[in-house]
N, C-alpha and C. Protein backbone atom coordinates (compact mmCIF):
# COMPACT_ATOMS: atom_id res chain seq x y z
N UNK A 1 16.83 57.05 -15.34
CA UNK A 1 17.30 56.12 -16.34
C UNK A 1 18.03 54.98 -15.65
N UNK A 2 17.78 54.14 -16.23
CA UNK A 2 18.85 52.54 -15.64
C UNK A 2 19.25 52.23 -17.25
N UNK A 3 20.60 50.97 -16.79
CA UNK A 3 21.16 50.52 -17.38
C UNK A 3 20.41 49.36 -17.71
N UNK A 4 20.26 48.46 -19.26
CA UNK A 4 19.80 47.04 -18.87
C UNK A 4 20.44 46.97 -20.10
N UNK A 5 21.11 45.65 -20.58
CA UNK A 5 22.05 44.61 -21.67
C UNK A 5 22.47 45.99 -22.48
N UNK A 6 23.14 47.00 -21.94
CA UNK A 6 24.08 48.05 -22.59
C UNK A 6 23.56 49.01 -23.01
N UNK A 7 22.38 48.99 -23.14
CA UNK A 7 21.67 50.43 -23.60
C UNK A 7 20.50 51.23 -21.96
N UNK A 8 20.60 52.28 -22.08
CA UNK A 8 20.02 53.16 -21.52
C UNK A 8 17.77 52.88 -21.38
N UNK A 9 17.40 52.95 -20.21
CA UNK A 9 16.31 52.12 -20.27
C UNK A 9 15.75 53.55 -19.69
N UNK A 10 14.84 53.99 -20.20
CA UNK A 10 13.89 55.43 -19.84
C UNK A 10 12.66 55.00 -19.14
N UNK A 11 12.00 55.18 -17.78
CA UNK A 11 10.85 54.81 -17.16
C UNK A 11 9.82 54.54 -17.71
N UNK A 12 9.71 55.56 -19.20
CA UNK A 12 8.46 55.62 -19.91
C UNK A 12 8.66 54.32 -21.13
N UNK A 13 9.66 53.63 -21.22
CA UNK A 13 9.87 51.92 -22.20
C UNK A 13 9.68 51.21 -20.55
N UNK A 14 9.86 51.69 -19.40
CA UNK A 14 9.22 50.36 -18.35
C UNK A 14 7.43 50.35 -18.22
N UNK A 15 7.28 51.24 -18.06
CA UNK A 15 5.97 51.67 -17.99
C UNK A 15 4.94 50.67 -19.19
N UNK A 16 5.86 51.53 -20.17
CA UNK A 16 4.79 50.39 -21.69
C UNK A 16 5.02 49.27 -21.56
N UNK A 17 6.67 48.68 -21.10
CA UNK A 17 6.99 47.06 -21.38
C UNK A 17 5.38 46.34 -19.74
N UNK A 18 4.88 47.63 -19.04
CA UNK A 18 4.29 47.11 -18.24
C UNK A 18 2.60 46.67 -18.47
N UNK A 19 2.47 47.62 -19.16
CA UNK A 19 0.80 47.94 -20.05
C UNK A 19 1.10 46.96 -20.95
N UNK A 20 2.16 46.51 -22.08
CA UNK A 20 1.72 46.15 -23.15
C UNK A 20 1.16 43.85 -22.20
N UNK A 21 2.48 43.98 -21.57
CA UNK A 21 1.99 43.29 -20.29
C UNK A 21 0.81 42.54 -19.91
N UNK A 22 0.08 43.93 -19.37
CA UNK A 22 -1.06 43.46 -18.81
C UNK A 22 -2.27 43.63 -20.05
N UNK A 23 -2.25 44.12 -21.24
CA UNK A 23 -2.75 44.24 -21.80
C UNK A 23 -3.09 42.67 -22.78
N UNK A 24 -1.76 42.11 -22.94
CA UNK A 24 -1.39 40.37 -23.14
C UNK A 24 -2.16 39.36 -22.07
N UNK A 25 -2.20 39.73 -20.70
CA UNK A 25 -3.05 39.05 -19.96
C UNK A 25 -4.25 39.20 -20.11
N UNK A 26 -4.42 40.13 -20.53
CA UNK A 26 -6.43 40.65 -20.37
C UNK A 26 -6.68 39.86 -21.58
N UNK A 27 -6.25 39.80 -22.61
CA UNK A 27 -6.47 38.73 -23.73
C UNK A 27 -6.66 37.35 -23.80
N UNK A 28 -5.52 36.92 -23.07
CA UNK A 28 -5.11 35.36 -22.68
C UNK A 28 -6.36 34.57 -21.50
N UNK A 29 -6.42 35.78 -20.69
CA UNK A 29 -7.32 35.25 -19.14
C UNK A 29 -8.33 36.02 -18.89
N UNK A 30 -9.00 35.64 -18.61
CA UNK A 30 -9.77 36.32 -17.84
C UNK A 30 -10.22 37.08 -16.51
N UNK A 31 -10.76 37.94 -16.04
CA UNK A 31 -10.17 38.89 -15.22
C UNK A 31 -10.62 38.15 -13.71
N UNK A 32 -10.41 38.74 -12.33
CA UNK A 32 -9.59 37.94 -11.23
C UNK A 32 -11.03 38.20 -10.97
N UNK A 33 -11.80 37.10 -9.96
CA UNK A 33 -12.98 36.65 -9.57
C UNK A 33 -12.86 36.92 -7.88
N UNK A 34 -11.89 37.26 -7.18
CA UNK A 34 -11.47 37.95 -6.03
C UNK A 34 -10.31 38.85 -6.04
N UNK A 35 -10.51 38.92 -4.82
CA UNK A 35 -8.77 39.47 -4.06
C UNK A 35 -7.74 38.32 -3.91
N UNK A 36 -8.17 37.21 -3.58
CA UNK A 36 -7.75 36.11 -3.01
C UNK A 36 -7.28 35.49 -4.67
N UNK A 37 -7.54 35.47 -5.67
CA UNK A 37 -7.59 34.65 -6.82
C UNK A 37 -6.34 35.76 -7.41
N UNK A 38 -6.84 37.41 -7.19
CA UNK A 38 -5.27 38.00 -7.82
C UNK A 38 -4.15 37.57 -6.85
N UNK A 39 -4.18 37.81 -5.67
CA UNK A 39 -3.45 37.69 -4.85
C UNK A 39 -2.66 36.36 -5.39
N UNK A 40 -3.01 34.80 -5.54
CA UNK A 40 -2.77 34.08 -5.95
C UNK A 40 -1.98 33.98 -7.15
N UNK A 41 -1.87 35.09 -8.26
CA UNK A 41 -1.48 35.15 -9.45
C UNK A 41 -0.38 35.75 -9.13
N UNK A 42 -0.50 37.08 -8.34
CA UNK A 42 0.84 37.84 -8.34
C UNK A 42 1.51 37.31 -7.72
N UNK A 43 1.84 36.17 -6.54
CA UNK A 43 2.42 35.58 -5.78
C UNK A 43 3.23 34.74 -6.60
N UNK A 44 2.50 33.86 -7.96
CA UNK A 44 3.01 32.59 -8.88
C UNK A 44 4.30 33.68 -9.37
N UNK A 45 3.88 34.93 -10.07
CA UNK A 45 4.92 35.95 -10.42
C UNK A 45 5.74 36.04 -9.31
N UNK A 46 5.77 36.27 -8.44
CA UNK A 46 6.90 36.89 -7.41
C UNK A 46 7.68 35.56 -7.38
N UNK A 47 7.07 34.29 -7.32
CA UNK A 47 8.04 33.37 -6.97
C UNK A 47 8.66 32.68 -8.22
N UNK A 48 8.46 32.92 -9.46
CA UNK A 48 8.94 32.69 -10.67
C UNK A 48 10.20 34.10 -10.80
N UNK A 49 9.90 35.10 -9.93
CA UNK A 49 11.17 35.91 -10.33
C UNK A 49 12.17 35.78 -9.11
N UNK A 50 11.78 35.25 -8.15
CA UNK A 50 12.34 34.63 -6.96
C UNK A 50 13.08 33.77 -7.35
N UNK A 51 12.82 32.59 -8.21
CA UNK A 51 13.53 31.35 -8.87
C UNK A 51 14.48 31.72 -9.29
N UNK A 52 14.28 33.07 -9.77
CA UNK A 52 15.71 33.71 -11.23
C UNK A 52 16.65 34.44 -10.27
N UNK A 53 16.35 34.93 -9.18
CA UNK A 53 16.93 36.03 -8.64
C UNK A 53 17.50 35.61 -7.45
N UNK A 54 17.41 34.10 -6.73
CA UNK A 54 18.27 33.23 -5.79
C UNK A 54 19.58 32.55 -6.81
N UNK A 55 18.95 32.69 -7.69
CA UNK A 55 20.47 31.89 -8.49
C UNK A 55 21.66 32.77 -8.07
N UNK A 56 23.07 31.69 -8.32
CA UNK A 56 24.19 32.57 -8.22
C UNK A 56 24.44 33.76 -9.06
N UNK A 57 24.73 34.77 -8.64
CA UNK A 57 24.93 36.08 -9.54
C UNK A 57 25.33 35.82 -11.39
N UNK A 58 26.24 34.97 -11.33
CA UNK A 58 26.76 34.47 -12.57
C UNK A 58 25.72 33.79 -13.69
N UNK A 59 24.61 33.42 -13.10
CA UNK A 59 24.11 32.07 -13.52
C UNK A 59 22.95 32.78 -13.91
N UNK A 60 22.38 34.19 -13.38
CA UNK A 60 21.29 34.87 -12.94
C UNK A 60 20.97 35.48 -14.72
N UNK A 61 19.90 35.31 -15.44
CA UNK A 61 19.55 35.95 -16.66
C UNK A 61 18.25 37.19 -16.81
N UNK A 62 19.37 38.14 -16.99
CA UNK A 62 19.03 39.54 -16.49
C UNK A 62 17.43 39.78 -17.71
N UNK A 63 17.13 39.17 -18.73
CA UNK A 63 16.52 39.30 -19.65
C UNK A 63 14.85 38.10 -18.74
N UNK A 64 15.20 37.46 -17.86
CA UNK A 64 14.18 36.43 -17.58
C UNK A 64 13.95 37.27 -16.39
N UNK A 65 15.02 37.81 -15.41
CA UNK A 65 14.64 38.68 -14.54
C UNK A 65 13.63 40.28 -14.53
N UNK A 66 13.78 40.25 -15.54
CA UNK A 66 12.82 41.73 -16.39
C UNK A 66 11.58 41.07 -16.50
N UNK A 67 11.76 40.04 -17.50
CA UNK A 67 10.45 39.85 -17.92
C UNK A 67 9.24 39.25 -17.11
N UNK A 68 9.93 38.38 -15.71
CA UNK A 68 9.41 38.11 -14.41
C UNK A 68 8.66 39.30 -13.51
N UNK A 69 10.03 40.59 -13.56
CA UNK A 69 9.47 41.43 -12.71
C UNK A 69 8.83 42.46 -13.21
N UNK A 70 8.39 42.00 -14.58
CA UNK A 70 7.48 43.08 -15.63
C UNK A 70 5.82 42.48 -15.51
N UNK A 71 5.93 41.02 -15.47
CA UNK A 71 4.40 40.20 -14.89
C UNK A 71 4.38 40.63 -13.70
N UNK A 72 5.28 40.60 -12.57
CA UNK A 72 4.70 41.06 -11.60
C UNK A 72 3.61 42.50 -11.28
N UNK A 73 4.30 42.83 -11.86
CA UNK A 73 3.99 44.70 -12.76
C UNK A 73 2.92 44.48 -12.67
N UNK A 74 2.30 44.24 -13.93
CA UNK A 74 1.74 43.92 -14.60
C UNK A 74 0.16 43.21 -14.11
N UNK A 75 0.67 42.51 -12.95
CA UNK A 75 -0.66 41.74 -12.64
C UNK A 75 -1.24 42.24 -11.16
N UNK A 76 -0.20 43.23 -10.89
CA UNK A 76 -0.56 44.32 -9.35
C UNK A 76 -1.34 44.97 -9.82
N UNK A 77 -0.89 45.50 -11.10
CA UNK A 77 -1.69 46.61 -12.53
C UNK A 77 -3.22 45.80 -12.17
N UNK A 78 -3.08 45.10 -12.80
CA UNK A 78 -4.17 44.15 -13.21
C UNK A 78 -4.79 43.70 -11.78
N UNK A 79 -4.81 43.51 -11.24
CA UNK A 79 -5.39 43.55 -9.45
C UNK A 79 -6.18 44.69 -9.29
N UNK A 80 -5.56 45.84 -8.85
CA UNK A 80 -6.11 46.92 -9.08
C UNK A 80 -7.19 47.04 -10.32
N UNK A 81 -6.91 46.81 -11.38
CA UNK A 81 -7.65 47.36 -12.30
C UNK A 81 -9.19 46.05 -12.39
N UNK A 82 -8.95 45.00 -12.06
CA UNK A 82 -9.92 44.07 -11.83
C UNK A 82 -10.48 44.39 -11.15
N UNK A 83 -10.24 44.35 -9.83
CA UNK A 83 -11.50 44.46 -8.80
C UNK A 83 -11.65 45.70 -8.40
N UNK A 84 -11.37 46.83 -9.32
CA UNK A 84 -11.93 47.81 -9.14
C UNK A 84 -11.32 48.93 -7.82
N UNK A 85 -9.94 48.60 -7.30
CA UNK A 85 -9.76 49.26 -6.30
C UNK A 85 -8.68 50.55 -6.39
């Protein structure tokens, strides 16, 4: 269990917040045409939660930081599950 904005967060609400996720991408886009093209996607994620997570501690929004490192999730998910590996 972890803590997140005061309530108690169980692996199995990260897990879904991760599927429902990638399940939103498979809708929106269409699926990755390489390695090189996911690779490209999960990187835009890592450095959009990179943006949130160099800020000063104070400044840092723990709700944009989730939802950053839930696409990241999400599109490793989705890597894997695209090209089949």
């Amino acid at each position: 269990m972890a803590e997140f904005e005061g309530h108690t967060v169980e692996i199995t609400e990260v897990f879904n917040a991760v599927y429902h996720e990638f399940m939103r991408a498979r809708q929106l886009h269409k699926q990755f045409n390489s390695a090189h093209e996911g690779y490209a996607v999960i990187l835009e994620e890592l450095d959009e939660l990179w943006t949130e997570v160099k800020m000063r501690p104070e400044l840092r929004i723990a709700g944009v930081m989730r939802k950053e490192a839930l696409q990241v999730a999400a599109m490793a998910v989705r890597f894997i599950w695209d090209l089949g590996i």
